[in-house]
C-alpha atoms as a PDB file:
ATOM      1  CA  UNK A   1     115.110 125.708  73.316  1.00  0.00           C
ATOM      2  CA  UNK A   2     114.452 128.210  75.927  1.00  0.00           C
ATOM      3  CA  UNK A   3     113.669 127.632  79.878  1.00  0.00           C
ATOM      4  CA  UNK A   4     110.172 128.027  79.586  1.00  0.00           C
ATOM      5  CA  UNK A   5     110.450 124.946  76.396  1.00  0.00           C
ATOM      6  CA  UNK A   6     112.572 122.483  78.497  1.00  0.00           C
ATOM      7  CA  UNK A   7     110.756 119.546  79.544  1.00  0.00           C
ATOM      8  CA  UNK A   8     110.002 119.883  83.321  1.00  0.00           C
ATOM      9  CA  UNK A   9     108.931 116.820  85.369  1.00  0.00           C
ATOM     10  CA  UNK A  10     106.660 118.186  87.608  1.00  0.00           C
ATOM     11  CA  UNK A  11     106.776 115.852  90.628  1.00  0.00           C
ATOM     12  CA  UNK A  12     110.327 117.253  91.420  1.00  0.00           C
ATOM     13  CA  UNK A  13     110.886 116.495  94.690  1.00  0.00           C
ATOM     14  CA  UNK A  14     112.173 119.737  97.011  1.00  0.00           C
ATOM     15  CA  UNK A  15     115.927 119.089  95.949  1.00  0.00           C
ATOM     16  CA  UNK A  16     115.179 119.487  92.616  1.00  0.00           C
ATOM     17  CA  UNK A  17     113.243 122.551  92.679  1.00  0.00           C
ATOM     18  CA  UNK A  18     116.329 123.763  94.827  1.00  0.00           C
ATOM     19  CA  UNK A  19     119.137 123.235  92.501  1.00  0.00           C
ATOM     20  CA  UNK A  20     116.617 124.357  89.445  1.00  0.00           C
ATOM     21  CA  UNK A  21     116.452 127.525  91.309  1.00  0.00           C
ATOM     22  CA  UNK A  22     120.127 128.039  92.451  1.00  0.00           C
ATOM     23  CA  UNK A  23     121.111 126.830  88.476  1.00  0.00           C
ATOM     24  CA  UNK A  24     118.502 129.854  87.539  1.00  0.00           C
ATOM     25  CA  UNK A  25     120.213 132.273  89.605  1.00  0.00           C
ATOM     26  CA  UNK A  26     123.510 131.746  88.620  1.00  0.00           C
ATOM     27  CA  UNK A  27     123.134 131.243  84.964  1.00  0.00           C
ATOM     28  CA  UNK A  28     120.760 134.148  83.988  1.00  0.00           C
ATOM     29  CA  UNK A  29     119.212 133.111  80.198  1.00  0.00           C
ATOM     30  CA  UNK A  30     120.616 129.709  80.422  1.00  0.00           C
ATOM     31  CA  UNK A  31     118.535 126.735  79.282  1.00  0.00           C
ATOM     32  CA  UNK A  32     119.212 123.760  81.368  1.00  0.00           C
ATOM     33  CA  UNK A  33     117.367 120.264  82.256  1.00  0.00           C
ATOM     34  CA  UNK A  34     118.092 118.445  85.059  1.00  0.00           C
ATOM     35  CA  UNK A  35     117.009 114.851  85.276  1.00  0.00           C
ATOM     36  CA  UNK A  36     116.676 112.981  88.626  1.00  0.00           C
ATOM     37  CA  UNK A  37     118.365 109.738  87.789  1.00  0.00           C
ATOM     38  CA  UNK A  38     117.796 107.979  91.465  1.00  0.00           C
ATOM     39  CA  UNK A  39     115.562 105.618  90.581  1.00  0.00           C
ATOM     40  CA  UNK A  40     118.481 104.218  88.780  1.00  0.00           C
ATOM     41  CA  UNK A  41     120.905 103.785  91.383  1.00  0.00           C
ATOM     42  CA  UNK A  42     118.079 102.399  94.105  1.00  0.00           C
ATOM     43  CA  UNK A  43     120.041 100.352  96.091  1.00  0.00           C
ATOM     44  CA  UNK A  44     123.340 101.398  95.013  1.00  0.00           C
ATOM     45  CA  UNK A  45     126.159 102.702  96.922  1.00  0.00           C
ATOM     46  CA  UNK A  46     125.265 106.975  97.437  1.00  0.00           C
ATOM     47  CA  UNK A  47     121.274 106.155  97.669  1.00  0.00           C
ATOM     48  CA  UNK A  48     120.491 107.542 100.556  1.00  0.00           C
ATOM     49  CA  UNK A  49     116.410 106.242 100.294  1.00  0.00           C
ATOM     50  CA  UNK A  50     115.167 110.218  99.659  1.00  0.00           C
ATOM     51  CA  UNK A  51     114.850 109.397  95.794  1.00  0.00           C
ATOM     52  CA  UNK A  52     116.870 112.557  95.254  1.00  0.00           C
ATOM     53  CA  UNK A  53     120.567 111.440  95.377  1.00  0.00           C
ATOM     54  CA  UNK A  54     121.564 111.018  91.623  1.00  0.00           C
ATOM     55  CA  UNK A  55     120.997 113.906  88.998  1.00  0.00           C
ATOM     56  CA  UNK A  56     122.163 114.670  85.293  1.00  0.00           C
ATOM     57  CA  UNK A  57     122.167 118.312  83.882  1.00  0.00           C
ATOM     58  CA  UNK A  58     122.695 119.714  80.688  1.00  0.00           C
ATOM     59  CA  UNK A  59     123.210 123.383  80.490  1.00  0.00           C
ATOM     60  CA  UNK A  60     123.490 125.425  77.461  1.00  0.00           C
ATOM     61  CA  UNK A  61     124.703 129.257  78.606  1.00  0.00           C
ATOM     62  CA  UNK A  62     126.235 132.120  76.455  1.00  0.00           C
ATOM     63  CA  UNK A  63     128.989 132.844  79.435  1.00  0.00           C
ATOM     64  CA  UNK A  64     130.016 129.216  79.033  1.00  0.00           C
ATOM     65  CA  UNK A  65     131.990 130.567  75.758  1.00  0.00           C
ATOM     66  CA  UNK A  66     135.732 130.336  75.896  1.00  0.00           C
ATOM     67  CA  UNK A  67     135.633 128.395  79.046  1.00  0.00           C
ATOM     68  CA  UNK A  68     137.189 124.677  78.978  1.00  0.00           C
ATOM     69  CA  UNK A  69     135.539 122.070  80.673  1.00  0.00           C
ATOM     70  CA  UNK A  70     136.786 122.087  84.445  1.00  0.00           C
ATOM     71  CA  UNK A  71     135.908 125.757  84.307  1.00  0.00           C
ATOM     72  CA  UNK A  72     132.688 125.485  83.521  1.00  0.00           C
ATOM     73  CA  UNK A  73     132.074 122.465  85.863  1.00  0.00           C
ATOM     74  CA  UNK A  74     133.068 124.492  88.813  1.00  0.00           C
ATOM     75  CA  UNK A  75     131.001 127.138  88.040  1.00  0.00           C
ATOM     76  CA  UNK A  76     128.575 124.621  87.546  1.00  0.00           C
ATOM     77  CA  UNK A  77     129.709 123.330  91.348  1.00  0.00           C
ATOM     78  CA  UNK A  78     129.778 126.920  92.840  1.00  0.00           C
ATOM     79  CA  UNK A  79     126.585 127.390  92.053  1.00  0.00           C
ATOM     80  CA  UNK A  80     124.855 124.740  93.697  1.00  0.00           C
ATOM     81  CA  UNK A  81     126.840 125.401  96.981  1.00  0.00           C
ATOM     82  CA  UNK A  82     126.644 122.974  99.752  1.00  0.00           C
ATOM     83  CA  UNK A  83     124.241 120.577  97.585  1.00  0.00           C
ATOM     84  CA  UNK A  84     126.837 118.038  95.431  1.00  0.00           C
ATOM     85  CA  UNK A  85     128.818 116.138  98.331  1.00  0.00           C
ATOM     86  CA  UNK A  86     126.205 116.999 101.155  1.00  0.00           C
ATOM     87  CA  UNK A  87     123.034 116.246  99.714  1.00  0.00           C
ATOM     88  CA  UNK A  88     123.619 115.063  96.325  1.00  0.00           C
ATOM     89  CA  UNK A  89     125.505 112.131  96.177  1.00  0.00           C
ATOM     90  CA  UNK A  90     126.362 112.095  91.872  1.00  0.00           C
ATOM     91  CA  UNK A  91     126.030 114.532  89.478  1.00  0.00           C
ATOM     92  CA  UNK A  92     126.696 114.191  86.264  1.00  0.00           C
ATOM     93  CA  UNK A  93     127.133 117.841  84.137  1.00  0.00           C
ATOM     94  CA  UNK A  94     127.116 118.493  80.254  1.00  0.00           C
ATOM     95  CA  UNK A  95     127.520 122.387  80.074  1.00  0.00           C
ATOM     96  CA  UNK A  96     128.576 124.055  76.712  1.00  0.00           C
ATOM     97  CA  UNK A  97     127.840 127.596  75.386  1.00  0.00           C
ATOM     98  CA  UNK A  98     125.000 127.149  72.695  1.00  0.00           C
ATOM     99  CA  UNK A  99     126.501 127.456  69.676  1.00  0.00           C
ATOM    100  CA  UNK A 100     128.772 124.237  70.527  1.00  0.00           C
END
């Protein structure tokens, strides 16, 4: 499925469409969907009342090949910076290369 095919909720909130575009940056023909899972965890320890604390993300990207998973969870990490820990409280990451 490419980017332009992944299912898209389009009231993302402004962290959202942040990570989206950071993820886009650093993983150049990657097909990803990230889910905002806050609604969820309302109430919970980490919701910090902005309705964007808790995310999933699946990511499916050809330089993800030979890489185990730690290694591709940190690049996952590096990529979004300053975001999971500051802003994001979970984040929960499936990232494989796309034949897997």
């Amino acid at each position: 499925m490419s980017e332009n095919e992944m299912p898209h909720k389009s009231a993302a909130g402004p962290l959202q469409q942040e990570m989206e575009a950071r993820l886009r940056a650093a993983f150049p023909g990657g097909d990803f969907h990230l889910t905002n899972d806050s609604a969820q965890h309302h109430g919970h320890v980490g919701d910090d009342g902005s309705g964007e604390s808790h995310f999933s993300l699946t990511i499916l990207w050809d330089g993800f090949a030979g890489q185990n998973r730690v290694a591709r969870q940190r690049a996952v990490n590096k990529a979004l910076g300053d975001l999971p820990g500051e802003r994001v409280h979970a984040l929960a990451i499936r990232a494989a290369a796309p034949e897997e």
